[in-house]
PDB file of N, CA and C in Angstrom:
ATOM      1  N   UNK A   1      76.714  -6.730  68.382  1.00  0.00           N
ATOM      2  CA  UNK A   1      76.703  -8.053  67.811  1.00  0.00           C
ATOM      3  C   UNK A   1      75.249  -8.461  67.592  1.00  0.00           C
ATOM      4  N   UNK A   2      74.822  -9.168  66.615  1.00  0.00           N
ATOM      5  CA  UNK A   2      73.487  -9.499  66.000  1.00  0.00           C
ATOM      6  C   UNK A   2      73.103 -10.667  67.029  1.00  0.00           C
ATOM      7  N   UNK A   3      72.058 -10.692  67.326  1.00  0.00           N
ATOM      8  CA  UNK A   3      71.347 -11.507  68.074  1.00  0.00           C
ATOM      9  C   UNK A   3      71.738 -13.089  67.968  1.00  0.00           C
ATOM     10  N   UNK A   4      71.506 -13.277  67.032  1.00  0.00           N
ATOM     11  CA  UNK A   4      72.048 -14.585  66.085  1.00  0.00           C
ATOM     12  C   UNK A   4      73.014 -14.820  66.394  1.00  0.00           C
ATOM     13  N   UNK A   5      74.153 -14.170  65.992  1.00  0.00           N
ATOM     14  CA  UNK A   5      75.613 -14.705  66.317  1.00  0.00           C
ATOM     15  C   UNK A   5      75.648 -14.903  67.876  1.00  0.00           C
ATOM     16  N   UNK A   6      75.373 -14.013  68.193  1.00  0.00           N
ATOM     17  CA  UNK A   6      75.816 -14.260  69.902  1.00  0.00           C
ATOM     18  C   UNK A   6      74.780 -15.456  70.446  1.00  0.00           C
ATOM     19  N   UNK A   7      73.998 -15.796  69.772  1.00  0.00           N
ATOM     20  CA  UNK A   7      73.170 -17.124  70.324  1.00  0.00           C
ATOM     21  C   UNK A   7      74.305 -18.235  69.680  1.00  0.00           C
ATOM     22  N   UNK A   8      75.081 -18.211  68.385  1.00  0.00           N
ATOM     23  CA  UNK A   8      75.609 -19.249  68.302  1.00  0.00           C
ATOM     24  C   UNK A   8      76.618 -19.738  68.648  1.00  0.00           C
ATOM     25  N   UNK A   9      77.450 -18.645  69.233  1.00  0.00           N
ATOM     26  CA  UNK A   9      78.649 -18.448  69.971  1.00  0.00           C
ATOM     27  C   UNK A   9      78.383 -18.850  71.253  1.00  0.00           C
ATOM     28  N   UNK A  10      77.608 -18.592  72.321  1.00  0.00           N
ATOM     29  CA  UNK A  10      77.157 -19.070  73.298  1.00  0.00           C
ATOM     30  C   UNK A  10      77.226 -20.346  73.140  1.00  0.00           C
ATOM     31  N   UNK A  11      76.110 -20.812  72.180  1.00  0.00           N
ATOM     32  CA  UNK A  11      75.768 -22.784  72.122  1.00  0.00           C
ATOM     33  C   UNK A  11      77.407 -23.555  71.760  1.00  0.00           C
ATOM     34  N   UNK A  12      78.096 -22.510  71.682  1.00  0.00           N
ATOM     35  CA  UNK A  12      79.107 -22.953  70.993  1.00  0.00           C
ATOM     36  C   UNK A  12      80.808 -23.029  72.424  1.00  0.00           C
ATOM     37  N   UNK A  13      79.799 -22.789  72.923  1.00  0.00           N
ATOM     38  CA  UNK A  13      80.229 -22.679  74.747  1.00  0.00           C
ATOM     39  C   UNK A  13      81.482 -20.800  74.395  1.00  0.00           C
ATOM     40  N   UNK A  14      81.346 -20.625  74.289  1.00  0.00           N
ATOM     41  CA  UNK A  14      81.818 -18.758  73.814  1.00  0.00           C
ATOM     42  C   UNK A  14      80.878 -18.262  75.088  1.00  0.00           C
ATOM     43  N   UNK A  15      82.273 -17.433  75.643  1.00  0.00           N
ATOM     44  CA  UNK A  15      81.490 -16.522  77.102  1.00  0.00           C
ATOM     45  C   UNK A  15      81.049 -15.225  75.944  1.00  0.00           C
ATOM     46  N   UNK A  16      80.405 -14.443  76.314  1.00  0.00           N
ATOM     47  CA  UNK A  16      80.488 -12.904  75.763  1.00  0.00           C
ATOM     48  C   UNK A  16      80.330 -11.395  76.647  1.00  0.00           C
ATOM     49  N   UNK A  17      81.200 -11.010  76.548  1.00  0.00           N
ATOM     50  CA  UNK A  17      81.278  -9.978  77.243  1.00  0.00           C
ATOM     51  C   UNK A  17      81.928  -8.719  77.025  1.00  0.00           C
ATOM     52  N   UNK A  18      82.465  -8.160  78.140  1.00  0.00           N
ATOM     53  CA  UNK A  18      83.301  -7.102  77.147  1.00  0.00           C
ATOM     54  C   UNK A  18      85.359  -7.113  78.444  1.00  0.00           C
ATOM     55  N   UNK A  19      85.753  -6.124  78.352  1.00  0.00           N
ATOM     56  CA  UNK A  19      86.930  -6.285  78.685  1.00  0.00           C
ATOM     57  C   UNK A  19      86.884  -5.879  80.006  1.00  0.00           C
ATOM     58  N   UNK A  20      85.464  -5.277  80.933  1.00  0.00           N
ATOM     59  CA  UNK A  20      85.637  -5.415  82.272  1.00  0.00           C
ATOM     60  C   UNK A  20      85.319  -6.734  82.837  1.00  0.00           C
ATOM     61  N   UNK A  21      84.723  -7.451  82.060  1.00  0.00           N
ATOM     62  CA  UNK A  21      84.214  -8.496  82.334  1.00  0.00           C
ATOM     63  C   UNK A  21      85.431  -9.406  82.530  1.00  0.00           C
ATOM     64  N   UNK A  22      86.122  -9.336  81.496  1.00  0.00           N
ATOM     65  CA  UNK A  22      87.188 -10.287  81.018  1.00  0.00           C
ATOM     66  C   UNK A  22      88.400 -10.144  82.173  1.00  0.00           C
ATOM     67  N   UNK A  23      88.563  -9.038  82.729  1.00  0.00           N
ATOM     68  CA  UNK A  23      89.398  -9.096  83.650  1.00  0.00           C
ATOM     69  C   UNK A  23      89.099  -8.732  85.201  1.00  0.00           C
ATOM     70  N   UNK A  24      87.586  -8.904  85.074  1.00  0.00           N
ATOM     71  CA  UNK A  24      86.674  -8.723  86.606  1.00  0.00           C
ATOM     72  C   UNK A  24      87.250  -7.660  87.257  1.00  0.00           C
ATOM     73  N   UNK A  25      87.114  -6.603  86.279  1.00  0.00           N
ATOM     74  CA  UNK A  25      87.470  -5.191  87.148  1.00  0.00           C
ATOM     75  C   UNK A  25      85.966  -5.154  87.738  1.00  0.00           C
ATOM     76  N   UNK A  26      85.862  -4.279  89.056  1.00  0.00           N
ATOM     77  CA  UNK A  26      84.937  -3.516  89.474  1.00  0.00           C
ATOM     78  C   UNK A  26      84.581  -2.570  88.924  1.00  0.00           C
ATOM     79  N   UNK A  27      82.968  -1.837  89.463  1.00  0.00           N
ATOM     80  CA  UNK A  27      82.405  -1.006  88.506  1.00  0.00           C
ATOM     81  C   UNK A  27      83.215   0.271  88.608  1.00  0.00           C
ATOM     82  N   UNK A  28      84.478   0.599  89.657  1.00  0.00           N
ATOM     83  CA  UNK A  28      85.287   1.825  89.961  1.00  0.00           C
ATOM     84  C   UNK A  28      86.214   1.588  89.281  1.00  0.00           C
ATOM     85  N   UNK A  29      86.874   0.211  88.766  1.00  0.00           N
ATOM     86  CA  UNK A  29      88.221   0.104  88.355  1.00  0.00           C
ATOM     87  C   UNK A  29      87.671   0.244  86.701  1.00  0.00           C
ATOM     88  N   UNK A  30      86.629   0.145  86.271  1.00  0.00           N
ATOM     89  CA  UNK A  30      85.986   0.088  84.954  1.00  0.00           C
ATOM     90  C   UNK A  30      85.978   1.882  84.171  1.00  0.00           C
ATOM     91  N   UNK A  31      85.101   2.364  85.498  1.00  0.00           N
ATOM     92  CA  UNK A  31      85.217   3.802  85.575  1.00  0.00           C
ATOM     93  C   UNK A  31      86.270   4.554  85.451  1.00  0.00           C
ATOM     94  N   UNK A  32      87.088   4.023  86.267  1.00  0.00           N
ATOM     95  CA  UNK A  32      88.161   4.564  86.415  1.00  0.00           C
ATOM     96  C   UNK A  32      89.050   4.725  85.104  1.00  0.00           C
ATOM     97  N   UNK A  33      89.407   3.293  84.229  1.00  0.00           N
ATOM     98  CA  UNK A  33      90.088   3.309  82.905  1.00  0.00           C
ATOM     99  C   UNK A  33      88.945   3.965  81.900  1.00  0.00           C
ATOM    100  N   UNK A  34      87.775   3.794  81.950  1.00  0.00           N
ATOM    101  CA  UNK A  34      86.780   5.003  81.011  1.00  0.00           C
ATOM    102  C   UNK A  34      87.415   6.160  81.249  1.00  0.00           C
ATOM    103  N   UNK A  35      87.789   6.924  82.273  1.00  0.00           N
ATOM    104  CA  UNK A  35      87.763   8.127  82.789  1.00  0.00           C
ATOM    105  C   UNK A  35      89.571   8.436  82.431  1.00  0.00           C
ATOM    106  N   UNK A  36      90.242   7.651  82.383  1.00  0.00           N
ATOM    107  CA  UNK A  36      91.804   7.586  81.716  1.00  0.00           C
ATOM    108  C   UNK A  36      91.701   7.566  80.464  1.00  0.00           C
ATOM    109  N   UNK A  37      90.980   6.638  79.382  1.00  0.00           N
ATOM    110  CA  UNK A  37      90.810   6.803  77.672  1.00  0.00           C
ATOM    111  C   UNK A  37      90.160   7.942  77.596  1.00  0.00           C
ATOM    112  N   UNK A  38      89.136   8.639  78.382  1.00  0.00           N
ATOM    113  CA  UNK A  38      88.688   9.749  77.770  1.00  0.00           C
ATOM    114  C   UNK A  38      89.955  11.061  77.648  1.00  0.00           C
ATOM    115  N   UNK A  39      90.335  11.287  78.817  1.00  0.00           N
ATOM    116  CA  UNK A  39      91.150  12.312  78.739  1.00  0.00           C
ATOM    117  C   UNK A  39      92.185  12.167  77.780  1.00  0.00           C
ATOM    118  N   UNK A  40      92.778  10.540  77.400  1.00  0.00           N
ATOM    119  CA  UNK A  40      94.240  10.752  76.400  1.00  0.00           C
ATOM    120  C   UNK A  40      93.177  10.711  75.445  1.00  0.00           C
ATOM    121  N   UNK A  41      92.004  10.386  75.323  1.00  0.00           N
ATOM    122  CA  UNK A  41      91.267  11.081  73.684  1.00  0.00           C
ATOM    123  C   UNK A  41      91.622  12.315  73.502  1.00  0.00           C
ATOM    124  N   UNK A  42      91.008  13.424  74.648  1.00  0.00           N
ATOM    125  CA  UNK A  42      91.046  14.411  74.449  1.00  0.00           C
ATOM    126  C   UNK A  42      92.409  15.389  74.277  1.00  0.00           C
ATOM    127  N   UNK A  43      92.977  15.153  74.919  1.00  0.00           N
ATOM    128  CA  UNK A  43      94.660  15.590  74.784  1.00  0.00           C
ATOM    129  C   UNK A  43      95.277  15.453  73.068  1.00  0.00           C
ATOM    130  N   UNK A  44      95.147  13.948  72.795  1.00  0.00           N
ATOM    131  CA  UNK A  44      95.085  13.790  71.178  1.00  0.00           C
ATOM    132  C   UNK A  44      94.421  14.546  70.859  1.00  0.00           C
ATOM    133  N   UNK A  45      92.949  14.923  70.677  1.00  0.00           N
ATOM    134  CA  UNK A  45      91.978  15.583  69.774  1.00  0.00           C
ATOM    135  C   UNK A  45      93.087  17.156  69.437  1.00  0.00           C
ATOM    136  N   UNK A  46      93.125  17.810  71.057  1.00  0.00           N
ATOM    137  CA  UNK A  46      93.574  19.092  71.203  1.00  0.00           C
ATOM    138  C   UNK A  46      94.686  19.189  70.693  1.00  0.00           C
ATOM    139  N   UNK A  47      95.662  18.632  70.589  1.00  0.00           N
ATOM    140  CA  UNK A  47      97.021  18.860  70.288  1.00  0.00           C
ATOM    141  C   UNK A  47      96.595  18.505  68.716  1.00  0.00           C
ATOM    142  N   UNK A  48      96.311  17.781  68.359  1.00  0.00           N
ATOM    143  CA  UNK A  48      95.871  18.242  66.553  1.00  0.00           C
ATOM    144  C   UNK A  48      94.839  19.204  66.097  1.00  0.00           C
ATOM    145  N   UNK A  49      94.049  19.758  66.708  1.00  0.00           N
ATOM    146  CA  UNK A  49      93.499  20.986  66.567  1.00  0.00           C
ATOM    147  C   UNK A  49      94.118  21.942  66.458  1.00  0.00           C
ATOM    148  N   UNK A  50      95.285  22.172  67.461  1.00  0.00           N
ATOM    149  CA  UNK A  50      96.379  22.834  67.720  1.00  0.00           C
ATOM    150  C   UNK A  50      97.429  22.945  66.922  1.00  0.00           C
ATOM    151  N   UNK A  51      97.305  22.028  65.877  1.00  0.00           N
ATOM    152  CA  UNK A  51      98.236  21.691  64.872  1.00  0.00           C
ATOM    153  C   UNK A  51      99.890  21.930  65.242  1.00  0.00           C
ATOM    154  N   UNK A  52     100.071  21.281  66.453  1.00  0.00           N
ATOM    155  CA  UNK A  52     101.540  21.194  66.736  1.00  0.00           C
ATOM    156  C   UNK A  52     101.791  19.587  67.214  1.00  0.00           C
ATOM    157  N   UNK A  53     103.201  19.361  66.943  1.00  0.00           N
ATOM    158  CA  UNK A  53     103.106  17.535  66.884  1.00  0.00           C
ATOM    159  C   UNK A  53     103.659  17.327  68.247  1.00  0.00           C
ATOM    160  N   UNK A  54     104.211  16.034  68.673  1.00  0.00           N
ATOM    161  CA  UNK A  54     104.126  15.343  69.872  1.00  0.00           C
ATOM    162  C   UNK A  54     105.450  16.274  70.344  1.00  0.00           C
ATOM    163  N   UNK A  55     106.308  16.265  69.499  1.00  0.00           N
ATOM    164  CA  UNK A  55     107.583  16.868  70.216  1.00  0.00           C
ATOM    165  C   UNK A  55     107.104  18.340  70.940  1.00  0.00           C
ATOM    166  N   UNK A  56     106.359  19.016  69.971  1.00  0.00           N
ATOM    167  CA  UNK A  56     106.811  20.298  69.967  1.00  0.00           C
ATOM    168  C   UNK A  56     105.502  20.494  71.066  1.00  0.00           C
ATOM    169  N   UNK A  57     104.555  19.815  71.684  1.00  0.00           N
ATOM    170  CA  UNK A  57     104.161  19.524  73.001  1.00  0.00           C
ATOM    171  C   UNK A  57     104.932  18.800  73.965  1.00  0.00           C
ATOM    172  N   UNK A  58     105.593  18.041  73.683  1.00  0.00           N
ATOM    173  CA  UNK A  58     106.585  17.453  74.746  1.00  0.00           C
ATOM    174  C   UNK A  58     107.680  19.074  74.996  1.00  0.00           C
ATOM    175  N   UNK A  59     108.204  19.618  74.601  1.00  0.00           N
ATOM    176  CA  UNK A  59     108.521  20.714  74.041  1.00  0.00           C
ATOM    177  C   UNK A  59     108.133  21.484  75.416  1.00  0.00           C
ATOM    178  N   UNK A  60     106.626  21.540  75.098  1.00  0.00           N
ATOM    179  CA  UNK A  60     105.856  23.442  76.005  1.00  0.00           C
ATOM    180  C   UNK A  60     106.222  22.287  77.720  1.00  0.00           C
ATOM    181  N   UNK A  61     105.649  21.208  77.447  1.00  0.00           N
ATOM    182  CA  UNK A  61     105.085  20.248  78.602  1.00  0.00           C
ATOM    183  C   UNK A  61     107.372  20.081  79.211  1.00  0.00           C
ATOM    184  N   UNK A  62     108.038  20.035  79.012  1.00  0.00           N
ATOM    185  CA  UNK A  62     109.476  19.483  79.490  1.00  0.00           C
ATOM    186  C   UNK A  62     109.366  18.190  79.206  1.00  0.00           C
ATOM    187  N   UNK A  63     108.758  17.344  78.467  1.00  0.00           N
ATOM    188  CA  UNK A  63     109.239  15.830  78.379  1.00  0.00           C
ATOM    189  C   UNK A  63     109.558  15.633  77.316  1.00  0.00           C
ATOM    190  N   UNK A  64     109.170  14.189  77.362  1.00  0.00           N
ATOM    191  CA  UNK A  64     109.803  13.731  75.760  1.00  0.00           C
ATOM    192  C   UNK A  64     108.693  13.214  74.329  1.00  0.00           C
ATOM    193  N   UNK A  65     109.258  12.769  73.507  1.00  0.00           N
ATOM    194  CA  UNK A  65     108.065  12.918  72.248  1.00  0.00           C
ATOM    195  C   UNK A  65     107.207  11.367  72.860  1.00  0.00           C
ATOM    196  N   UNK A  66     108.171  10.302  73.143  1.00  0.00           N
ATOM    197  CA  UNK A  66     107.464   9.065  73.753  1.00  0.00           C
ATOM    198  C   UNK A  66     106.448   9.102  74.867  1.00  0.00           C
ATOM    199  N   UNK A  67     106.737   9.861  75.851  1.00  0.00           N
ATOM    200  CA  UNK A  67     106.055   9.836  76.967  1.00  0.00           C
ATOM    201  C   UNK A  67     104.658  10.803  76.690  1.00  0.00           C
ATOM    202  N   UNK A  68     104.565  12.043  75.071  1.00  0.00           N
ATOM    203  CA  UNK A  68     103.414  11.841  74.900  1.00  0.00           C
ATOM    204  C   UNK A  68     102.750  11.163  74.201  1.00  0.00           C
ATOM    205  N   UNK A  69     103.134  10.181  73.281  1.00  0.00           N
ATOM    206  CA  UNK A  69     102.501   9.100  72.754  1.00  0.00           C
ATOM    207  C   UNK A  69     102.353   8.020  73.566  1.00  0.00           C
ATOM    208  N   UNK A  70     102.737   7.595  74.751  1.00  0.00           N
ATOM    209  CA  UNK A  70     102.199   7.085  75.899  1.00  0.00           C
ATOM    210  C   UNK A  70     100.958   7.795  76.458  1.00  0.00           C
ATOM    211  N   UNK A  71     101.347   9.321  76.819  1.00  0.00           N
ATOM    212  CA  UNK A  71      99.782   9.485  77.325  1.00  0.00           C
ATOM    213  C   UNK A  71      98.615   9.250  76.015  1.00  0.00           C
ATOM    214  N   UNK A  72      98.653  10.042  74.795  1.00  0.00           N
ATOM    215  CA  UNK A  72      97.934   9.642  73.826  1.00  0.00           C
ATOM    216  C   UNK A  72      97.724   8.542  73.909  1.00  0.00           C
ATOM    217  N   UNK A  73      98.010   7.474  74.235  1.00  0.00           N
ATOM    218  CA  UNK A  73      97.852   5.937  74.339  1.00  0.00           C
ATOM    219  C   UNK A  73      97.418   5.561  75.523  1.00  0.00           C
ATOM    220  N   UNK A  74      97.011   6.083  76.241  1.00  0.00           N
ATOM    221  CA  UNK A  74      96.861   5.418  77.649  1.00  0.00           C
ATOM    222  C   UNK A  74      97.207   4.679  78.220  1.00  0.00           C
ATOM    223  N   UNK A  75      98.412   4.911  78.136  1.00  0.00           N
ATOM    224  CA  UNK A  75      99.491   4.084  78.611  1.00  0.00           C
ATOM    225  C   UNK A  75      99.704   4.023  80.288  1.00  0.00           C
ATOM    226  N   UNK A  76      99.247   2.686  80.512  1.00  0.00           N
ATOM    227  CA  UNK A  76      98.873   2.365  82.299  1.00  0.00           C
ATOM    228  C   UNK A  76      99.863   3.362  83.057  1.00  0.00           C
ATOM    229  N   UNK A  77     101.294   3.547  82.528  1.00  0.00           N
ATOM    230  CA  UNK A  77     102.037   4.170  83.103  1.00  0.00           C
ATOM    231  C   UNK A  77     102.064   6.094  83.272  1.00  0.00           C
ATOM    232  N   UNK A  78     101.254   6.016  82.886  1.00  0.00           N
ATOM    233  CA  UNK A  78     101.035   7.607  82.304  1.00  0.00           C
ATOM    234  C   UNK A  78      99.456   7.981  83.661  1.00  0.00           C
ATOM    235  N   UNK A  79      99.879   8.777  84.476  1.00  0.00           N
ATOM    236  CA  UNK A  79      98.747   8.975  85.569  1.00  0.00           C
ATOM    237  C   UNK A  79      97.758   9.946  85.182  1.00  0.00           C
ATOM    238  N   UNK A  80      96.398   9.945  85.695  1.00  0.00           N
ATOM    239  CA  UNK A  80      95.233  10.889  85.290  1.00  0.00           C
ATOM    240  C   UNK A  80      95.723  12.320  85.699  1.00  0.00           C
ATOM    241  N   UNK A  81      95.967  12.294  86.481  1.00  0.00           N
ATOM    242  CA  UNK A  81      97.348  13.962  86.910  1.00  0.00           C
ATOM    243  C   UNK A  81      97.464  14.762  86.013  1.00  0.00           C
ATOM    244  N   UNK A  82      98.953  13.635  85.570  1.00  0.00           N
ATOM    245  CA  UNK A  82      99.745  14.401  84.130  1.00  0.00           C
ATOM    246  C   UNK A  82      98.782  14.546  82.919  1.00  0.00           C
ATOM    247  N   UNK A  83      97.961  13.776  82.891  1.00  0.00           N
ATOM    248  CA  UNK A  83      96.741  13.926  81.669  1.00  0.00           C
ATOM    249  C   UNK A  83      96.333  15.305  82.075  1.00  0.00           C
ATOM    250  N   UNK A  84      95.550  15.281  83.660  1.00  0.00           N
ATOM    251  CA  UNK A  84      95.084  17.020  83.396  1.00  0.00           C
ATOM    252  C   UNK A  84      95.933  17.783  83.707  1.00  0.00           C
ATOM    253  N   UNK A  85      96.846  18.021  83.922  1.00  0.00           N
ATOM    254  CA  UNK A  85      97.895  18.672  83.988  1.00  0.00           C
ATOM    255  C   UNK A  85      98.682  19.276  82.705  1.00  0.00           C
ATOM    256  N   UNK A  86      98.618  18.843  81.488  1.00  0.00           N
ATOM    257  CA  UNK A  86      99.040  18.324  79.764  1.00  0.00           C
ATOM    258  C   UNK A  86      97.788  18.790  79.078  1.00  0.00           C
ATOM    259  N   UNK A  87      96.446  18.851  79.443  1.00  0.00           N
ATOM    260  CA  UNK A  87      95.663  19.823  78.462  1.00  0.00           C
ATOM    261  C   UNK A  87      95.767  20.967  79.218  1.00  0.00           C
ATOM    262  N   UNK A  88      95.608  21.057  80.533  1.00  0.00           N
ATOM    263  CA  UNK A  88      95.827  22.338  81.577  1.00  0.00           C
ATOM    264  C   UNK A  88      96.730  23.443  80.695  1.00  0.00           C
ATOM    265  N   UNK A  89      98.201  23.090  80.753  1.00  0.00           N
ATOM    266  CA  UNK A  89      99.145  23.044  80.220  1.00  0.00           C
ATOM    267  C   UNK A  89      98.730  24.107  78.474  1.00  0.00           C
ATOM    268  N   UNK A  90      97.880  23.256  77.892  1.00  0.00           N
ATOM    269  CA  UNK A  90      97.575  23.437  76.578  1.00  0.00           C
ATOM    270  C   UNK A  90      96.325  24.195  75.964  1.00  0.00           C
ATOM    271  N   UNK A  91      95.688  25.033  77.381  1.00  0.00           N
ATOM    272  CA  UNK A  91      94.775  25.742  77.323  1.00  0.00           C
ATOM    273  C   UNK A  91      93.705  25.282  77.570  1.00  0.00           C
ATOM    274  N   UNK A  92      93.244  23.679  78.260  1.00  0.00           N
ATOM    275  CA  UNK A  92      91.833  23.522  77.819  1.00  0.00           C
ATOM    276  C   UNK A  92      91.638  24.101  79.548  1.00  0.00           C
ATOM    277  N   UNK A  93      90.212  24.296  80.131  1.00  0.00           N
ATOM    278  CA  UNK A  93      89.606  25.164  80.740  1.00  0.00           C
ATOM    279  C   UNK A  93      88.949  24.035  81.483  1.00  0.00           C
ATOM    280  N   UNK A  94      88.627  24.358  82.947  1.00  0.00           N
ATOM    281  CA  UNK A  94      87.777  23.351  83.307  1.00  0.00           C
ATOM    282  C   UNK A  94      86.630  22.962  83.003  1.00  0.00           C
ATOM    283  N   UNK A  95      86.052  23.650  81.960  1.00  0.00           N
ATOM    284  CA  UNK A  95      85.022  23.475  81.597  1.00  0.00           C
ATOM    285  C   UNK A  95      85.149  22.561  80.401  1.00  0.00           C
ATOM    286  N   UNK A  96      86.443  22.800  79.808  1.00  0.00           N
ATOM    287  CA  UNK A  96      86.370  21.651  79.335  1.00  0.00           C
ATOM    288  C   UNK A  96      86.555  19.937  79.419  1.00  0.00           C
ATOM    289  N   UNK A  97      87.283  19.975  80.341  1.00  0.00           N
ATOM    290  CA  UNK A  97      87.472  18.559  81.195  1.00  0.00           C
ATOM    291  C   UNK A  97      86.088  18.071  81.460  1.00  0.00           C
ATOM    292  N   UNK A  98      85.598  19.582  82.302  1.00  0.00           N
ATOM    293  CA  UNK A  98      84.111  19.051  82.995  1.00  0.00           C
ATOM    294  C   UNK A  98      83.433  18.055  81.862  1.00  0.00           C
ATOM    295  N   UNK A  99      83.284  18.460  81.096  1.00  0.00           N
ATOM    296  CA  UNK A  99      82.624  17.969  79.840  1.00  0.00           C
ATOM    297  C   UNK A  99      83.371  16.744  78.876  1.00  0.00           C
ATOM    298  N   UNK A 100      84.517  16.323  79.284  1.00  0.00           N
ATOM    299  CA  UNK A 100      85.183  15.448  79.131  1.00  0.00           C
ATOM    300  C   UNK A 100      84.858  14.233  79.738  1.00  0.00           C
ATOM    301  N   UNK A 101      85.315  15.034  80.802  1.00  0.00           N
ATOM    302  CA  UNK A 101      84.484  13.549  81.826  1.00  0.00           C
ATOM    303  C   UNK A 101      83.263  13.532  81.875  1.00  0.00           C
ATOM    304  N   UNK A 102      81.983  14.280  81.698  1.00  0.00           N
ATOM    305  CA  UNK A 102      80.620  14.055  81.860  1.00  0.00           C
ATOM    306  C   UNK A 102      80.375  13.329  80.441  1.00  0.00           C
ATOM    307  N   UNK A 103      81.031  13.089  79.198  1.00  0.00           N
ATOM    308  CA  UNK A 103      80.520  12.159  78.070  1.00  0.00           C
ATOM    309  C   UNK A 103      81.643  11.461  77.787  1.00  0.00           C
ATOM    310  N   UNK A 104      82.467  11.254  78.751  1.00  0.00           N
ATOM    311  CA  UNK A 104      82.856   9.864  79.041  1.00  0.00           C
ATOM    312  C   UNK A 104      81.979   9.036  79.293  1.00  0.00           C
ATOM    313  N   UNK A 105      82.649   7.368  78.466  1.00  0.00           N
ATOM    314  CA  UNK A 105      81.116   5.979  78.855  1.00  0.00           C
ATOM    315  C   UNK A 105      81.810   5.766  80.507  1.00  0.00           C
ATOM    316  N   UNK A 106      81.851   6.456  81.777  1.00  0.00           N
ATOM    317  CA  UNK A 106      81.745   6.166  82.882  1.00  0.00           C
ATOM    318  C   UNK A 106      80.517   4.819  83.133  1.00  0.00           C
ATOM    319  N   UNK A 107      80.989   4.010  84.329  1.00  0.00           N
ATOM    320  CA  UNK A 107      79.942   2.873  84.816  1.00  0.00           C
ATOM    321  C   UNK A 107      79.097   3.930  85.620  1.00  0.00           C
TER     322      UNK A 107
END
């Protein structure tokens, strides 16, 4: 946001912040959902690289086509587990996680 605006938004009594702010997560509970969007990024990325669709990964994985467009979504209900467990699953390597989570925006 441009300097400007956020000075006039302020005078304009406007808090500014971002969405840990907004719901006073801690710097672990912040981390923590960074570290959940990264992996259903990556799961998405792979499974279209892979050029096979949600079913036919729900499919290799035993579930259903919803529950992977929940994890693709980061869907609160969907645990960091089954995330690595679902590229595991799909060939990625710990090396690639490693690197998942190391350029994740972690706090």
């Amino acid at each position: 946001m441009r300097k400007e605006k956020r000075q006039k938004l302020e005078r304009q009594g406007w808090k500014i912040g971002n969405a840990a702010d907004f719901l006073e997560l801690t710097p672990e509970e912040s981390a923590f959902v960074e570290l959940k969007v990264a992996l259903s990024k990556f799961l998405k990325e792979r499974r279209k690289q892979s050029t096979i669709t949600q079913i036919e990964l729900a499919k290799l994985l035993k579930s259903s086509q919803s529950r992977i467009a929940k994890m693709e979504a980061g869907d609160p209900s969907v645990s960091i587990d089954l995330l690595i467990r679902s590229l595991l699953a799909m060939g990625a390597t710990n090396k690639d996680l490693a690197q998942t989570i190391s350029t994740s925006k972690l706090v």
